[in-house]
Protein backbone atom coordinates (compact mmCIF):
# COMPACT_ATOMS: atom_id res chain seq x y z
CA UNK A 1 -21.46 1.47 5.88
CA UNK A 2 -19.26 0.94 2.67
CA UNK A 3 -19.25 4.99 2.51
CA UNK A 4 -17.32 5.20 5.43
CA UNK A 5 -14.41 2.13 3.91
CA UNK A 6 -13.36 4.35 0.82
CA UNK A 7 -11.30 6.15 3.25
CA UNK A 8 -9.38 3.52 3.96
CA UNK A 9 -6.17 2.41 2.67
CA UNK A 10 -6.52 -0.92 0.88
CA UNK A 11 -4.51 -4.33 2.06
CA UNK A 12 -4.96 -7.91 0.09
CA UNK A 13 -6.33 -10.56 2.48
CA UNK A 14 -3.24 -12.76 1.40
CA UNK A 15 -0.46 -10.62 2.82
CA UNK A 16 -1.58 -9.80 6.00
CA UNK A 17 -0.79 -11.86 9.31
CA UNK A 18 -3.12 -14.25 10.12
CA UNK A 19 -3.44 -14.10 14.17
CA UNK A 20 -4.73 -18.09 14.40
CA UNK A 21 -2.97 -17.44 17.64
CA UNK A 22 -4.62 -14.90 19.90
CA UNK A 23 -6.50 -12.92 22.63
CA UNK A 24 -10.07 -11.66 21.87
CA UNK A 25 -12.03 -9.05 22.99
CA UNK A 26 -16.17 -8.50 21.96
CA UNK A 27 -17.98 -5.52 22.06
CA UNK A 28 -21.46 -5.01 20.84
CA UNK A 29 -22.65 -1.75 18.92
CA UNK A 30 -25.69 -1.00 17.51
CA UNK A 31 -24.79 0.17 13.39
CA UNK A 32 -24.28 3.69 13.87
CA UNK A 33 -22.20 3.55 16.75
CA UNK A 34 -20.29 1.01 14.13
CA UNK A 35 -20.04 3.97 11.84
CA UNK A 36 -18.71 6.20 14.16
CA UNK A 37 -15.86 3.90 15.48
CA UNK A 38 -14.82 3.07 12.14
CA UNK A 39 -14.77 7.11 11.35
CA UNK A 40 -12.14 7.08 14.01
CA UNK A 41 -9.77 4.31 12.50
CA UNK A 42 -8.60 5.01 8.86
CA UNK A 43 -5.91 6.76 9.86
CA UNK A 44 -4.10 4.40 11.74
CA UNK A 45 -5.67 1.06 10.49
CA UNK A 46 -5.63 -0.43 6.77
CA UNK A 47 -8.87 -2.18 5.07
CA UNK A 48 -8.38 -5.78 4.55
CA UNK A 49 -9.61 -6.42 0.97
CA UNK A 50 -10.37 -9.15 -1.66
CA UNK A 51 -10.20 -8.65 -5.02
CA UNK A 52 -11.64 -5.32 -4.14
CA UNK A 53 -14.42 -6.83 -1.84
CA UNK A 54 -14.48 -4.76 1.48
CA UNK A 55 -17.24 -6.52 3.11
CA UNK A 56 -16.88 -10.31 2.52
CA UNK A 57 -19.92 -12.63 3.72
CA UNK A 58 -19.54 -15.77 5.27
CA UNK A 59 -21.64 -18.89 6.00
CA UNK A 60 -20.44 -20.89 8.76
CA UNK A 61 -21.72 -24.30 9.92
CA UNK A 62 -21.34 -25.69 13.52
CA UNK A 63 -21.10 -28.82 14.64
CA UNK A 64 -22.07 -30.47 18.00
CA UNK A 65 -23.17 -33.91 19.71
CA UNK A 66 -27.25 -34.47 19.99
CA UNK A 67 -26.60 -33.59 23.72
CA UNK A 68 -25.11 -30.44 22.62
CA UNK A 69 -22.03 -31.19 24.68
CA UNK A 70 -19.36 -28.00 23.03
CA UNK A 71 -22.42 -25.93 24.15
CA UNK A 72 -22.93 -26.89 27.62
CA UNK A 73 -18.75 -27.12 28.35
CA UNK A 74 -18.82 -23.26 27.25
CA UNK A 75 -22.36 -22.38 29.53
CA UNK A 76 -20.57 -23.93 32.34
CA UNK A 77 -16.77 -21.98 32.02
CA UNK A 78 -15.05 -25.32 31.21
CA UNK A 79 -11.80 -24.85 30.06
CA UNK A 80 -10.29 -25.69 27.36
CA UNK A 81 -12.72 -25.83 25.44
CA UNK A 82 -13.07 -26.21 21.76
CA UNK A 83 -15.53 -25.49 19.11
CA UNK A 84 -15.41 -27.23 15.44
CA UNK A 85 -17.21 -26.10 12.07
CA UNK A 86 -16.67 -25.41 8.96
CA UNK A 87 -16.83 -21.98 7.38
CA UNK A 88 -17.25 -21.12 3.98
CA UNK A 89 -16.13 -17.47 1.98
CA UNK A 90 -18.87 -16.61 -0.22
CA UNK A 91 -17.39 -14.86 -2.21
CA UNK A 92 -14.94 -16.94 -3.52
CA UNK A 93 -16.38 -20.04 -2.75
CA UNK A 94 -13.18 -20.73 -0.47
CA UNK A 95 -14.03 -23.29 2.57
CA UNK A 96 -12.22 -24.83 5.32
CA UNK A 97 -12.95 -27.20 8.71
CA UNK A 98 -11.79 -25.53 11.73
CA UNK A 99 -11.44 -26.28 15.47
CA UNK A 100 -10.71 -23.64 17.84
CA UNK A 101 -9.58 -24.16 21.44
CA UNK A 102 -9.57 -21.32 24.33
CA UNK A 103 -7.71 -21.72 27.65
CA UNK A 104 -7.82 -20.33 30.93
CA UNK A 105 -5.55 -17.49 30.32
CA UNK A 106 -8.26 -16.17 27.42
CA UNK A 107 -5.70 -17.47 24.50
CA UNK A 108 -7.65 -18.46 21.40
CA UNK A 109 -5.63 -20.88 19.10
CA UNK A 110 -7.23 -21.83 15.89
CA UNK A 111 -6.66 -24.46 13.40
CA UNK A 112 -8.03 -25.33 9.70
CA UNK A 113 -7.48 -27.34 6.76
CA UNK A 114 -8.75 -26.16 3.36
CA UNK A 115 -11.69 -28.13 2.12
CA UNK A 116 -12.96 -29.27 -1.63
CA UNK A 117 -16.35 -30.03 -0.36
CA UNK A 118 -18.24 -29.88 3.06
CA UNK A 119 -20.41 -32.50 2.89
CA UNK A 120 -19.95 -36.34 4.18
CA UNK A 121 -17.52 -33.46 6.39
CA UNK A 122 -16.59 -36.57 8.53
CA UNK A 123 -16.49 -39.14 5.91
CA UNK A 124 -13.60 -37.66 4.06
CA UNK A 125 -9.94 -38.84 5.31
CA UNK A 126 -8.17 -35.71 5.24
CA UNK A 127 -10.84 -34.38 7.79
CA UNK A 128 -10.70 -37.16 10.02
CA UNK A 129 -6.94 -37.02 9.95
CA UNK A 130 -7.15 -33.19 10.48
CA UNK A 131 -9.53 -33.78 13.86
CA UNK A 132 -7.68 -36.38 15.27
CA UNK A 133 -4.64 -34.60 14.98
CA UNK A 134 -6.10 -32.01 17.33
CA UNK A 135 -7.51 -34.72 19.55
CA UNK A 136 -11.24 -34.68 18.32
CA UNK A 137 -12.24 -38.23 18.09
CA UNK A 138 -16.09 -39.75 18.02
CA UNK A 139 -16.91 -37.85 15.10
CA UNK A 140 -19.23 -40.29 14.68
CA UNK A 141 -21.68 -38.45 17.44
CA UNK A 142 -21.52 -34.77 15.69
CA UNK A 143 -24.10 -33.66 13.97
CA UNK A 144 -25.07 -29.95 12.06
CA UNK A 145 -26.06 -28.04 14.87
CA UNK A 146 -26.15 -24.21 13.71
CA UNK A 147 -25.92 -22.67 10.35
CA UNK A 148 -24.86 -18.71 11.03
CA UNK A 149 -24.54 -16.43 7.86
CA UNK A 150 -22.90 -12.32 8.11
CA UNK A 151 -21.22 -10.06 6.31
CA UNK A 152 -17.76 -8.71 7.82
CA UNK A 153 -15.12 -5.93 7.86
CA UNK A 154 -11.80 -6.90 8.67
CA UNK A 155 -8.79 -4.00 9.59
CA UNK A 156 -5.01 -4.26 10.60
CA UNK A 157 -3.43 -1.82 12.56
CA UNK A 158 -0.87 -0.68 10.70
CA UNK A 159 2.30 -1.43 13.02
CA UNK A 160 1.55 -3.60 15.74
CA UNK A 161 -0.22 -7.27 15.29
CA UNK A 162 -3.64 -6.31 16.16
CA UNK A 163 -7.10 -6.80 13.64
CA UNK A 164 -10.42 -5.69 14.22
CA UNK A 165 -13.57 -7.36 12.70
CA UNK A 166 -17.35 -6.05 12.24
CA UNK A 167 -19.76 -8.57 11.85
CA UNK A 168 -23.35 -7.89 10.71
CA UNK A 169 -26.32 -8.77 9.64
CA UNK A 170 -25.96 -11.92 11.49
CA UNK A 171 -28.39 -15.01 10.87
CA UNK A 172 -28.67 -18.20 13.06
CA UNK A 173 -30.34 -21.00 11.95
CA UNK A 174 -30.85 -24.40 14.16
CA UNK A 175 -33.61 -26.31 15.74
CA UNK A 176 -35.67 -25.30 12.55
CA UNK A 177 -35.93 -21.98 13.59
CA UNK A 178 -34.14 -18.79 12.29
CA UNK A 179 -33.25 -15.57 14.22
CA UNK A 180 -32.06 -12.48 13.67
CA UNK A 181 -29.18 -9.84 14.98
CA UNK A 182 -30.95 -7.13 13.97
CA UNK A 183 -29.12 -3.20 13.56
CA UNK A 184 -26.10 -4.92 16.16
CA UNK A 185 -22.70 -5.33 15.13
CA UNK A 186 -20.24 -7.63 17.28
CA UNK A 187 -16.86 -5.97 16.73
CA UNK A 188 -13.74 -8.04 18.00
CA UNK A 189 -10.45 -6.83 18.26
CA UNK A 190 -7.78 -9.46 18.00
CA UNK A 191 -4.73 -9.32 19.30
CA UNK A 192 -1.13 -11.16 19.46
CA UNK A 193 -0.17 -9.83 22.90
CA UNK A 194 -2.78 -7.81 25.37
CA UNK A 195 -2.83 -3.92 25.06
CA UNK A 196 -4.47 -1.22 25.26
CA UNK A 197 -4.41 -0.17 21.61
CA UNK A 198 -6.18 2.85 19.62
CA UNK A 199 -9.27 0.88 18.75
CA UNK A 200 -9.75 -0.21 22.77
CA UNK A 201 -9.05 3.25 23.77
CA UNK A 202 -12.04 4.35 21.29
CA UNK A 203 -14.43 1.47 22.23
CA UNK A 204 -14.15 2.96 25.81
CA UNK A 205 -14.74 6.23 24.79
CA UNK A 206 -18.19 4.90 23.40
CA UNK A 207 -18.73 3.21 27.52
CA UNK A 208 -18.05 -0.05 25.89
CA UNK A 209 -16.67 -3.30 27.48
CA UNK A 210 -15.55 -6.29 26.63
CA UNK A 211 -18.61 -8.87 26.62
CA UNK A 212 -18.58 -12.91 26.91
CA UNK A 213 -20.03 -13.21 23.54
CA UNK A 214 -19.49 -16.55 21.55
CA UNK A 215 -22.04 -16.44 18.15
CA UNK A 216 -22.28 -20.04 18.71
CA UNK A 217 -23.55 -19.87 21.99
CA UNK A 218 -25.64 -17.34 21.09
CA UNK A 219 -27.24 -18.96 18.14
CA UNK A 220 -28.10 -21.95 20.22
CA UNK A 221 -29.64 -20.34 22.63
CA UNK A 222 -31.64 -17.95 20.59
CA UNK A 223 -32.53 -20.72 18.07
CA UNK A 224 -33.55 -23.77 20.70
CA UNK A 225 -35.11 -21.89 23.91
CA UNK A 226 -35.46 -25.52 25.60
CA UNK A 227 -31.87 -26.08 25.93
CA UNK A 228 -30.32 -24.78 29.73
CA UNK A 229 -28.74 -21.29 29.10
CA UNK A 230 -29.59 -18.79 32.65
CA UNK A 231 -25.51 -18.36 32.42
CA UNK A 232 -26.01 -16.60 28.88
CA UNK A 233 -29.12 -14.50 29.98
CA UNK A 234 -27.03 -11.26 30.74
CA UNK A 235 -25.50 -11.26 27.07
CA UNK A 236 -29.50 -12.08 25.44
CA UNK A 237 -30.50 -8.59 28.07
CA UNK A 238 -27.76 -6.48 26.51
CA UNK A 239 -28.18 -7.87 23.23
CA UNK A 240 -32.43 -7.50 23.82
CA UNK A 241 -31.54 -3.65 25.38
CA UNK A 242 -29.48 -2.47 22.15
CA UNK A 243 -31.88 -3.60 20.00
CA UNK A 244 -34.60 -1.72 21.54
CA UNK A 245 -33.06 1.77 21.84
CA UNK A 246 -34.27 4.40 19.56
């Protein structure tokens, strides 16, 4: 895949918007459709870089109550509803807690405050300050639940405030169990306001939609087969189809 990024036009990760405020839209491709959508994009859309990095990997921890209660508001279409976990930039060691919250209306808002460390997460006072500010109390009843490691792409378009992002070689760890996304890329195109933009237009060239697709979700369910998820079973068929086609 990093054959296919030289073409692009280079942008530090630092000056670029950040879209913590957004609407989201998943599609699932198997890798070589992901080469052929980004083959379409360098003309109108700049490589996000780091230091030179084009594909940064990330390790991103997940945290829940023992009922799994973030989990189940999500499998039932509660909204809002938030997520929390920390996520960690491997390449430069970088690290941050985050919570994000989704309405009714599909906005995502997210929120984070840079980290030293991320253990004793909800021991440290800056944390707790940080969650309560965003009305996450109890802490006291999270726990770990999912460790998920990838690699990503990240693009801007260059004029309006839209960024795409191609995550791969997805791990999900939980339950003491590990899984695999194997040759699947989840693309998501973020967005400040809804359009129909160049990237959208090519995605439904390729007979994609937009999928319900939440890696934490996902992970769960694929990691701890015990826990109620029928809601989630038409994502685990198209994710089970893709990875059987030839």
């Amino acid at each position: 895949m990093e054959a296919i990024l030289d073409k692009f036009n280079q942008v530090y990760f630092e000056k670029t918007f950040s879209l913590m405020n957004r609407f989201d839209f998943k599609f699932l491709l198997k890798s070589s459709e992901a080469i052929a959508f980004l083959n379409h994009l360098y003309s109108e859309y700049d490589l996000i870089a780091n230091n030179e990095i084009m594909i940064r990997s990330y390790e991103t921890k997940y945290f829940d109550t023992y009922q799994r209660d973030t989990f189940l508001m999500h499998h039932k279409g509660k909204f809002p509803r938030y997520k929390i976990r920390t996520r960690t930039y491997l390449d430069t060691n970088d690290q941050f807690v985050e919570v994000k919250f989704k309405n009714n209306k599909g906005l995502t808002e997210k929120y984070r405050n840079k980290l030293i460390e991320v253990d004793n997460l909800f021991m440290q006072p800056d944390v707790i300050s940080f969650l309560n500010s965003h009305k996450i109390h109890d802490l006291e009843s999270l726990q770990e639940s999912l460790l998920v490691n990838y690699q990503r792409i990240s693009l801007k378009h260059k004029q309006i405030n839209e960024r795409i992002t191609l995550d791969f070689n997805l791990t999900f760890s939980g339950n003491q169990k590990k899984t695999l996304l194997e040759d699947i890329v989840i693309v998501e195109v973020k967005q400040e306001r809804k359009c129909i933009s160049s990237a959208m237009e090519i995605l439904r060239s390729f007979n994609k939609r937009s999928i319900s697709m939440s890696k934490y979700c996902y992970g769960i369910s694929s990691t701890d087969p015990s826990i109620k998820h029928n809601n989630f079973n038409p994502l685990l068929k198209n994710i089970h189809k893709l990875t059987i086609q030839q």
